[in-house]
Protein backbone atom coordinates (compact mmCIF):
# COMPACT_ATOMS: atom_id res chain seq x y z
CA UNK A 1 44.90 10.39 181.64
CA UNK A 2 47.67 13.56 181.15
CA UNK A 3 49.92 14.18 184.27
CA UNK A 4 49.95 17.66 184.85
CA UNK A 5 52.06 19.92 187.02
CA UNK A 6 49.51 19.87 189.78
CA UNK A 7 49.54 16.19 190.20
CA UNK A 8 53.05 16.38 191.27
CA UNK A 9 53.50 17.78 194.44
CA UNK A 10 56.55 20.48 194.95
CA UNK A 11 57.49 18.32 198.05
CA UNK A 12 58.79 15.70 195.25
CA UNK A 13 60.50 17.94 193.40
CA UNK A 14 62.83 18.92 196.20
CA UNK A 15 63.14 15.46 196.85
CA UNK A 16 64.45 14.57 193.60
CA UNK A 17 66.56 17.62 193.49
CA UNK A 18 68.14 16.01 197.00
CA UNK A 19 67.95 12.74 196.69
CA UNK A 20 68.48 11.76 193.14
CA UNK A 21 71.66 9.23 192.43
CA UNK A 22 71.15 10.29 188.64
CA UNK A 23 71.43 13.90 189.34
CA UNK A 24 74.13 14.12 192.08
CA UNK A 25 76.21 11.72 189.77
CA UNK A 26 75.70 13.93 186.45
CA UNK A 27 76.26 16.65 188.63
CA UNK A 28 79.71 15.74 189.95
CA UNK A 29 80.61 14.62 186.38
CA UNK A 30 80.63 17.88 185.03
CA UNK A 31 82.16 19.59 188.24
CA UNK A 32 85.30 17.13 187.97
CA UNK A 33 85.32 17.93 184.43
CA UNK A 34 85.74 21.24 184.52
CA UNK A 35 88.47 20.65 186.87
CA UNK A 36 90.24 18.78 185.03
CA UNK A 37 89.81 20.90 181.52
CA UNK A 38 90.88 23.74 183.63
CA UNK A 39 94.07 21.96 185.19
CA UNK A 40 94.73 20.32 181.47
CA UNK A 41 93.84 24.02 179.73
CA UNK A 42 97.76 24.55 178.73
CA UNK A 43 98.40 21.78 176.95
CA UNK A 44 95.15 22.15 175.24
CA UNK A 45 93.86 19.10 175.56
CA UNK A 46 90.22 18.40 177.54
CA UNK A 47 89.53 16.03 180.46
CA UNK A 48 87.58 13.72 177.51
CA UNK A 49 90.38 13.81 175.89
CA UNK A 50 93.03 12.89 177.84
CA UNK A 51 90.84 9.92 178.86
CA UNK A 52 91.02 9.53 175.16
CA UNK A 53 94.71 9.48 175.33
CA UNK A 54 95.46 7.43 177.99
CA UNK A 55 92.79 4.52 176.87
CA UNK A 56 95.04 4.20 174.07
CA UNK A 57 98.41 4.00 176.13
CA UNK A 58 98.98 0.61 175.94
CA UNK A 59 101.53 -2.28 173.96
CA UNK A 60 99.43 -3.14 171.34
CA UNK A 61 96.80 -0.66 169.27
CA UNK A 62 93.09 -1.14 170.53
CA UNK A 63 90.58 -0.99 168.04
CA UNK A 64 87.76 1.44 167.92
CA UNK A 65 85.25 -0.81 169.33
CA UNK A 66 87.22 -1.77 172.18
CA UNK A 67 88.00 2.00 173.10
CA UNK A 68 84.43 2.82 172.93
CA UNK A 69 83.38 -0.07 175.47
CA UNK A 70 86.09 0.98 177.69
CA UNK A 71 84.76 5.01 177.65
CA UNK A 72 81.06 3.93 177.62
CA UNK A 73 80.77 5.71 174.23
CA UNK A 74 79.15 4.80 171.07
CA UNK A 75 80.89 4.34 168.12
CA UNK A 76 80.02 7.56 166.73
CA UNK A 77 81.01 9.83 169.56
CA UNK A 78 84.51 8.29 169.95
CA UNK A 79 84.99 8.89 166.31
CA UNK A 80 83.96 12.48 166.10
CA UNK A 81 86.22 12.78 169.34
CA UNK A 82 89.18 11.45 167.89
CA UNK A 83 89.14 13.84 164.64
CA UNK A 84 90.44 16.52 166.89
CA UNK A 85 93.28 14.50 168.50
CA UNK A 86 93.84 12.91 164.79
CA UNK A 87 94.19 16.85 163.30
CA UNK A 88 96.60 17.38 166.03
CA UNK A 89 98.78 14.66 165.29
CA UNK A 90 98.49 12.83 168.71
CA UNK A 91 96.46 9.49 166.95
CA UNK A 92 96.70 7.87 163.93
CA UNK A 93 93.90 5.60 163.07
CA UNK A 94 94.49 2.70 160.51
CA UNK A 95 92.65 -0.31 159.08
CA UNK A 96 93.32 -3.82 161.25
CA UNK A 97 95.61 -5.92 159.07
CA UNK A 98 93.80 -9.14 160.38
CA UNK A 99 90.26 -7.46 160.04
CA UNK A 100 89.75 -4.76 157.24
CA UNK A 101 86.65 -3.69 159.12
CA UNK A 102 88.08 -2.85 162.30
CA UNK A 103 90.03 0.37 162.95
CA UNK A 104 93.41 0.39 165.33
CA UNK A 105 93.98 3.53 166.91
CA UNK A 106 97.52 4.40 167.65
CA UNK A 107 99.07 7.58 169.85
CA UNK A 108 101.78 9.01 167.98
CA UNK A 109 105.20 9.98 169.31
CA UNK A 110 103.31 13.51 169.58
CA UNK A 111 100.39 11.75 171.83
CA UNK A 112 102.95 10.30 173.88
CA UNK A 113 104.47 13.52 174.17
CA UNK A 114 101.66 15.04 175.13
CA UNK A 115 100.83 12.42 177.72
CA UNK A 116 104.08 12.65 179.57
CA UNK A 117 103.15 16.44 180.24
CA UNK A 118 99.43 16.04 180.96
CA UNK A 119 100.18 12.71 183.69
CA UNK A 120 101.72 14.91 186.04
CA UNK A 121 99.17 17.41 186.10
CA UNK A 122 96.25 14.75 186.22
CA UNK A 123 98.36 13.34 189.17
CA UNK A 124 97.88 16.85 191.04
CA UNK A 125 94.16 17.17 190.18
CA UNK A 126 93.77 14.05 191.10
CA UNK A 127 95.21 13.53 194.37
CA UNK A 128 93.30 17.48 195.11
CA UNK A 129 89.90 16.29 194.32
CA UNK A 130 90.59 13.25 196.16
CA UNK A 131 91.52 15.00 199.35
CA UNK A 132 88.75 17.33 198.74
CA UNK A 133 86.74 13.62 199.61
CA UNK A 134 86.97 14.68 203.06
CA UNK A 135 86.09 11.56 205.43
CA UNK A 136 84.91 9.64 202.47
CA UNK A 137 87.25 6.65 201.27
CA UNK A 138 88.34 6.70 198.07
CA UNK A 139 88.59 3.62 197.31
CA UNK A 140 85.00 2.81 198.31
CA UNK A 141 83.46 5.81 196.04
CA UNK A 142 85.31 4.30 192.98
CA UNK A 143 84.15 1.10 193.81
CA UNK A 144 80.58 2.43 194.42
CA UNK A 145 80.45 4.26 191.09
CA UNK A 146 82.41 0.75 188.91
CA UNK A 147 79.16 -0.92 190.60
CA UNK A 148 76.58 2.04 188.69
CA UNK A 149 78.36 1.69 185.89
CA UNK A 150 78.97 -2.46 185.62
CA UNK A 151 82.09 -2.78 185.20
């Protein structure tokens, strides 16, 4: 038997709209993100991809795959989010010396550049939204949301 729209009362509706974890979460994704794409506007660079940026801030080149775990992104959406910051000059992506089928991806003395101007500004955003968290604790709401997302 077909659900219809009469089988679901409008009572439920309003308490999905309310109550949903799903909802408020994608919700307060995209608010913080157009925060941060607003704060991160000059430099031209996007909240995604400053994540970008940073998860590749480290001693040694990641590869793809590990940068794609780490963002919760397929393979396929990290790539077609790095061609921009590849154009730019800001990544290089090469072939793994010890694995030919494995891709390193490297910020370039322009990515760390860029990065040295955009960590300020995320440092203001952040420390905003965060007192925007009224009585809430911090702390707590990142651990709450590392628990949704297992890791």
């Amino acid at each position: 038997m077909m659900t219809t729209l009469r089988d679901i009362p409008f009572e439920t509706t309003l308490k999905v709209r309310d109550t949903c974890l799903c909802l408020h979460a994608q919700r307060a994704a995209r608010a913080l993100a157009r925060r941060f794409d607003a704060a991160l506007a000059p430099l031209d660079l996007t909240s995604g991809q400053f994540s970008l940026l940073m998860s590749l801030n480290r001693p040694a080149p990641p590869t793809l795959g590990s940068v794609a775990a780490l963002l919760a992104m397929d393979r396929t959406t990290l790539t077609a989010n790095l061609k921009p910051l590849v154009r730019r000059g800001l990544v290089e992506v090469a072939a793994d010396p010890d694995d030919r089928r494995a891709r390193l991806l490297r910020l370039t003395a322009a990515g760390r550049a860029i990065l040295v101007k955009a960590v300020p500004i995320w440092q203001r955003t952040h420390a905003d939204i965060e007192a925007r968290l009224g009585g809430s604790d911090p702390e707590q709401v990142r651990a709450d949301l590392k628990a949704l997302s297992g890791v």
